[in-house]
N, C-alpha and C. Protein backbone atom coordinates (compact mmCIF):
# COMPACT_ATOMS: atom_id res chain seq x y z
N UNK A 1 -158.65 299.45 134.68
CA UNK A 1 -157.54 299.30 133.76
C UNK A 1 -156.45 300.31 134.10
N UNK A 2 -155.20 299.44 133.74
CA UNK A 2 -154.01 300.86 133.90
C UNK A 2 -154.24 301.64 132.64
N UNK A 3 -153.04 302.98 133.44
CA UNK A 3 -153.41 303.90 132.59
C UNK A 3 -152.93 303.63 130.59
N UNK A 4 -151.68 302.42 130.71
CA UNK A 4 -151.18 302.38 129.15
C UNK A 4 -152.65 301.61 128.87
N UNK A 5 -153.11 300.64 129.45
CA UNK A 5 -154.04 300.03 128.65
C UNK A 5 -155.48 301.02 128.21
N UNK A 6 -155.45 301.76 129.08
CA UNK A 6 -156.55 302.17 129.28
C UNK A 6 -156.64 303.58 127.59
N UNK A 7 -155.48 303.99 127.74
CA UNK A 7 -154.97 304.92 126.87
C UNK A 7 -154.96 304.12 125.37
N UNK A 8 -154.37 303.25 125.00
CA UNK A 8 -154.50 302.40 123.99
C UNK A 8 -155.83 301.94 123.36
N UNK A 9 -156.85 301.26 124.69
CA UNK A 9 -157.52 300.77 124.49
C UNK A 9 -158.88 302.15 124.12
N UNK A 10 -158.86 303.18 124.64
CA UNK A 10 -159.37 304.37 123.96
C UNK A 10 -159.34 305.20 122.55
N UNK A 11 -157.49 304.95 122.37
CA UNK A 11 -157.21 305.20 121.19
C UNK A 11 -158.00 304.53 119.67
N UNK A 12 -158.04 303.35 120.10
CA UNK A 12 -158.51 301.95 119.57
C UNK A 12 -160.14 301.78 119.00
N UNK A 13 -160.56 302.08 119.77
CA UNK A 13 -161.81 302.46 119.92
C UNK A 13 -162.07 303.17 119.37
N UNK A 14 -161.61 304.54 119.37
CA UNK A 14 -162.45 305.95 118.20
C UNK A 14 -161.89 305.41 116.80
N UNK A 15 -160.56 304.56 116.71
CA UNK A 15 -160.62 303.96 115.16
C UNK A 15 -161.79 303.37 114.86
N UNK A 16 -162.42 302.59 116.03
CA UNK A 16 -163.37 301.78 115.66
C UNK A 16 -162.96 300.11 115.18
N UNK A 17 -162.06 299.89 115.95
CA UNK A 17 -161.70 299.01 116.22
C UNK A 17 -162.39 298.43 117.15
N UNK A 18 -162.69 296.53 117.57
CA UNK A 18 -163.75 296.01 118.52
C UNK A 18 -163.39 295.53 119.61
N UNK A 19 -162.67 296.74 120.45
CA UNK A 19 -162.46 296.46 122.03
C UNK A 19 -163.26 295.92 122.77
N UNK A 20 -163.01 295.32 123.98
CA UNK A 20 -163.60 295.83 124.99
C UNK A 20 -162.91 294.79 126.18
N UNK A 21 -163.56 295.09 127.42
CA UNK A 21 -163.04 294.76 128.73
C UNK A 21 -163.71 293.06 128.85
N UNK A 22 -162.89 292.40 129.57
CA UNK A 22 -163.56 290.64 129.68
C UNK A 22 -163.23 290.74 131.18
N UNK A 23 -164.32 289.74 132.11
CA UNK A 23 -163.72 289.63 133.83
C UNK A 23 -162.49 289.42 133.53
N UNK A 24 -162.28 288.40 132.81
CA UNK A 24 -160.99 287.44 132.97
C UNK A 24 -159.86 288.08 132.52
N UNK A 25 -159.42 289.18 132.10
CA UNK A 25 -158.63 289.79 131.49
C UNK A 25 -157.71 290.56 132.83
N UNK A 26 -157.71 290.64 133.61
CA UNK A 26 -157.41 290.74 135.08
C UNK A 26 -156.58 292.46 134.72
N UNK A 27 -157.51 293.06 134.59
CA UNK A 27 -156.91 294.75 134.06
C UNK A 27 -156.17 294.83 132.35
N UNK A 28 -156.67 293.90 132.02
CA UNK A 28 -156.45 294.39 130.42
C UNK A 28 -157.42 294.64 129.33
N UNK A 29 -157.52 294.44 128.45
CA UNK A 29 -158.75 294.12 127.61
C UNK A 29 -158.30 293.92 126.28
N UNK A 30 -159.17 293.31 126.05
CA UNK A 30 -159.23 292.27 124.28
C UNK A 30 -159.54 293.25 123.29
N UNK A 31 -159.55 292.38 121.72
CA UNK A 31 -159.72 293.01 120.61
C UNK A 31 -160.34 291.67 120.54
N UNK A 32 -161.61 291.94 119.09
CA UNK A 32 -162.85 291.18 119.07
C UNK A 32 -162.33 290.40 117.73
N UNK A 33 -162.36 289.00 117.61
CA UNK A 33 -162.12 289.12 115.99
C UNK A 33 -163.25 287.81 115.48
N UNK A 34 -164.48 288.29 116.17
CA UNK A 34 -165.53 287.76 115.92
C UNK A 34 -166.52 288.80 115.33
N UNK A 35 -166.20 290.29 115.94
CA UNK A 35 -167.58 291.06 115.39
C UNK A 35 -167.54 291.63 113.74
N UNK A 36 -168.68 292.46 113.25
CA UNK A 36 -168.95 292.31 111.81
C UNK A 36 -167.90 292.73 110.98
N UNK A 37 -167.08 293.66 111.99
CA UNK A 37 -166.20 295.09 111.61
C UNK A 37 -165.05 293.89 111.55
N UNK A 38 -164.60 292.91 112.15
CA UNK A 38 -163.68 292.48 112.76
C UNK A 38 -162.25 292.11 111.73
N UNK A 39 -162.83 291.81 110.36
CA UNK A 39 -161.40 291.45 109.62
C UNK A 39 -160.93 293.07 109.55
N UNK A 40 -161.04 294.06 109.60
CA UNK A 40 -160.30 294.78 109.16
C UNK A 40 -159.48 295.30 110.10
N UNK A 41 -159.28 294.66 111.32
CA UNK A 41 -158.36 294.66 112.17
C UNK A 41 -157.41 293.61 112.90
N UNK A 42 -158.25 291.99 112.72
CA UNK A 42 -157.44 291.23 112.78
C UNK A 42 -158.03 290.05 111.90
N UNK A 43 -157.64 289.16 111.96
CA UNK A 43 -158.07 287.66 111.34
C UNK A 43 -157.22 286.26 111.51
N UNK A 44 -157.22 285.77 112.56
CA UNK A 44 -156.65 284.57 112.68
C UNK A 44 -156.06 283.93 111.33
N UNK A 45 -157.02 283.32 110.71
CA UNK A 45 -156.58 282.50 109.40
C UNK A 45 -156.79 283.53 108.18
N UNK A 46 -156.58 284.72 108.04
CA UNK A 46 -156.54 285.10 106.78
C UNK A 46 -155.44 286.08 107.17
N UNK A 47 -155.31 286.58 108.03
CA UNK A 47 -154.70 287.75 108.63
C UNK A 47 -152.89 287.92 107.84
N UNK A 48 -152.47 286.47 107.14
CA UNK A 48 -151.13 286.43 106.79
C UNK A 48 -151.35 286.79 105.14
N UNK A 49 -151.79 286.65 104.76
CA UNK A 49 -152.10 287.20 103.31
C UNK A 49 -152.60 288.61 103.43
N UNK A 50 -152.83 289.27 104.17
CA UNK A 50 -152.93 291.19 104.29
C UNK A 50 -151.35 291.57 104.67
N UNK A 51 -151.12 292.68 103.53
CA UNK A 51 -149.65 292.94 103.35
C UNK A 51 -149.85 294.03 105.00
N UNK A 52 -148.44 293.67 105.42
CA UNK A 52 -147.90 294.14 106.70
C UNK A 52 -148.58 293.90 107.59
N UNK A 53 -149.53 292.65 107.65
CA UNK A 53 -150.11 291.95 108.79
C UNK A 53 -149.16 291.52 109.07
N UNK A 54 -148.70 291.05 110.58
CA UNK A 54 -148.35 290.30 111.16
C UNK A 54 -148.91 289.29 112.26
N UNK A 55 -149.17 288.09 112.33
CA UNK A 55 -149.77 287.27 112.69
C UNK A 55 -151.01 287.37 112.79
N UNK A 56 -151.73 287.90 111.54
CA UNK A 56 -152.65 288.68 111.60
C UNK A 56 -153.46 289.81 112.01
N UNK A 57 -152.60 290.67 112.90
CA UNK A 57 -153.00 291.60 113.00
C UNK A 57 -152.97 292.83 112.59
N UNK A 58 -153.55 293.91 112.54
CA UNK A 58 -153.29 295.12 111.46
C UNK A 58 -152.62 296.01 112.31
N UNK A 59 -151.46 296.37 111.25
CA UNK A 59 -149.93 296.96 111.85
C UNK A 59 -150.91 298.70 112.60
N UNK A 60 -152.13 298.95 112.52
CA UNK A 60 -152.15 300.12 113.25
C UNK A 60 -152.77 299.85 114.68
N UNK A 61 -152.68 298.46 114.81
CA UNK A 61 -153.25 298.20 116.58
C UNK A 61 -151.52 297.71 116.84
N UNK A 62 -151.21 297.29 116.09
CA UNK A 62 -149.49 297.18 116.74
C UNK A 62 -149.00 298.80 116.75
N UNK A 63 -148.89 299.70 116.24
CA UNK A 63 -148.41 300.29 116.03
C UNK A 63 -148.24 301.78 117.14
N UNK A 64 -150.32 301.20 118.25
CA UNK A 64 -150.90 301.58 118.43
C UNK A 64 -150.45 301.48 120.29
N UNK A 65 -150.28 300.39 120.20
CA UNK A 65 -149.32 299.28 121.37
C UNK A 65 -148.34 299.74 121.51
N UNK A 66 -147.44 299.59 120.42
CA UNK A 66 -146.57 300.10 120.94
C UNK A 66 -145.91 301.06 121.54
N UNK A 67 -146.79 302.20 121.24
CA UNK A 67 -146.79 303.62 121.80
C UNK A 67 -147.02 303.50 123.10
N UNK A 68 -147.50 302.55 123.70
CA UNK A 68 -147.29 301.69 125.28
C UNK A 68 -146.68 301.14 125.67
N UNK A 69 -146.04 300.24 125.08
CA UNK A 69 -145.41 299.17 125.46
C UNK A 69 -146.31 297.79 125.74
N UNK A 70 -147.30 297.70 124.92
CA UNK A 70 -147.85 296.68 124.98
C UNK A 70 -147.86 295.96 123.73
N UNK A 71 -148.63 294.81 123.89
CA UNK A 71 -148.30 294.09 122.34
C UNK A 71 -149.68 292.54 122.69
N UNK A 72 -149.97 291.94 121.67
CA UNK A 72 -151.08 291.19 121.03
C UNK A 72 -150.57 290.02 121.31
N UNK A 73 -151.28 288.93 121.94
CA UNK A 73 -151.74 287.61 121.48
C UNK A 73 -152.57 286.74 121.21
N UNK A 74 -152.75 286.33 120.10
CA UNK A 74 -154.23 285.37 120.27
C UNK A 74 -154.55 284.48 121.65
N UNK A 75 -155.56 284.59 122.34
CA UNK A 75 -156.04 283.78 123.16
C UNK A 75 -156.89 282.91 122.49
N UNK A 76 -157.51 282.89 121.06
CA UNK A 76 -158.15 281.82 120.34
C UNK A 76 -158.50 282.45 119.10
N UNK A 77 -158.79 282.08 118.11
CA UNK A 77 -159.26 282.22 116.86
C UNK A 77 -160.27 283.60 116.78
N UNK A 78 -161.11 283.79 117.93
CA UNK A 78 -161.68 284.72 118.01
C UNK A 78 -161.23 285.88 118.86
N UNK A 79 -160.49 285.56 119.74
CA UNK A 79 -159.98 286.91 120.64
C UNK A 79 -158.65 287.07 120.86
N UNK A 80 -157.70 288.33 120.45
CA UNK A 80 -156.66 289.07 120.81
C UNK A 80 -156.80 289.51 122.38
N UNK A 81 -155.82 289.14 122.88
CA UNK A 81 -155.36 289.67 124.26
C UNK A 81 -154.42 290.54 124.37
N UNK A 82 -154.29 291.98 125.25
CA UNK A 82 -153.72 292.91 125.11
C UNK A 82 -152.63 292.80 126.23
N UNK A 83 -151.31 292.67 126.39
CA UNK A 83 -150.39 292.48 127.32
C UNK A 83 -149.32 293.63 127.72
N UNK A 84 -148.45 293.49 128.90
CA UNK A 84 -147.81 294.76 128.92
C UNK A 84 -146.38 293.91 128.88
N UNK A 85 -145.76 294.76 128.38
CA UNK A 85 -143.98 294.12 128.09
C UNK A 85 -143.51 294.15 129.50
């Protein structure tokens, strides 16, 4: 991983947030929004009814990004993909 992802994706983690690395992610890595912990960081279909979610995600993994220059997209109902601007 580069170093913004890599830095983010550390940060992320001691929140305890549900990172981690996929082959397919070709030097990036995901956020989980399948595991037990998982709504309290993102939620596909509920994620718009949590105040200052945005597209369901919780404004401290955006917030968290952005201190990189990276930023979130759903790749499916269950997994956030981490991108670089």
């Amino acid at each position: 991983m580069k170093r913004e992802f890599k830095s983010a994706f550390t940060k992320l983690a001691k929140l305890g947030c549900p990172v981690y690395e996929h082959t397919d992610d070709n030097g990036r890595f995901s956020i989980s929004a399948e595991d037990s912990e998982s709504y309290k960081w993102c939620d596909y279909y509920e994620g718009y009814r949590m105040d200052g979610w945005d597209f369901g995600i919780n404004p401290k993994i955006t917030e968290i990004l952005d201190q990189h220059d990276l930023w979130a997209e759903w790749q499916n109902p269950g997994r956030l993909v981490i991108f670089k601007d």
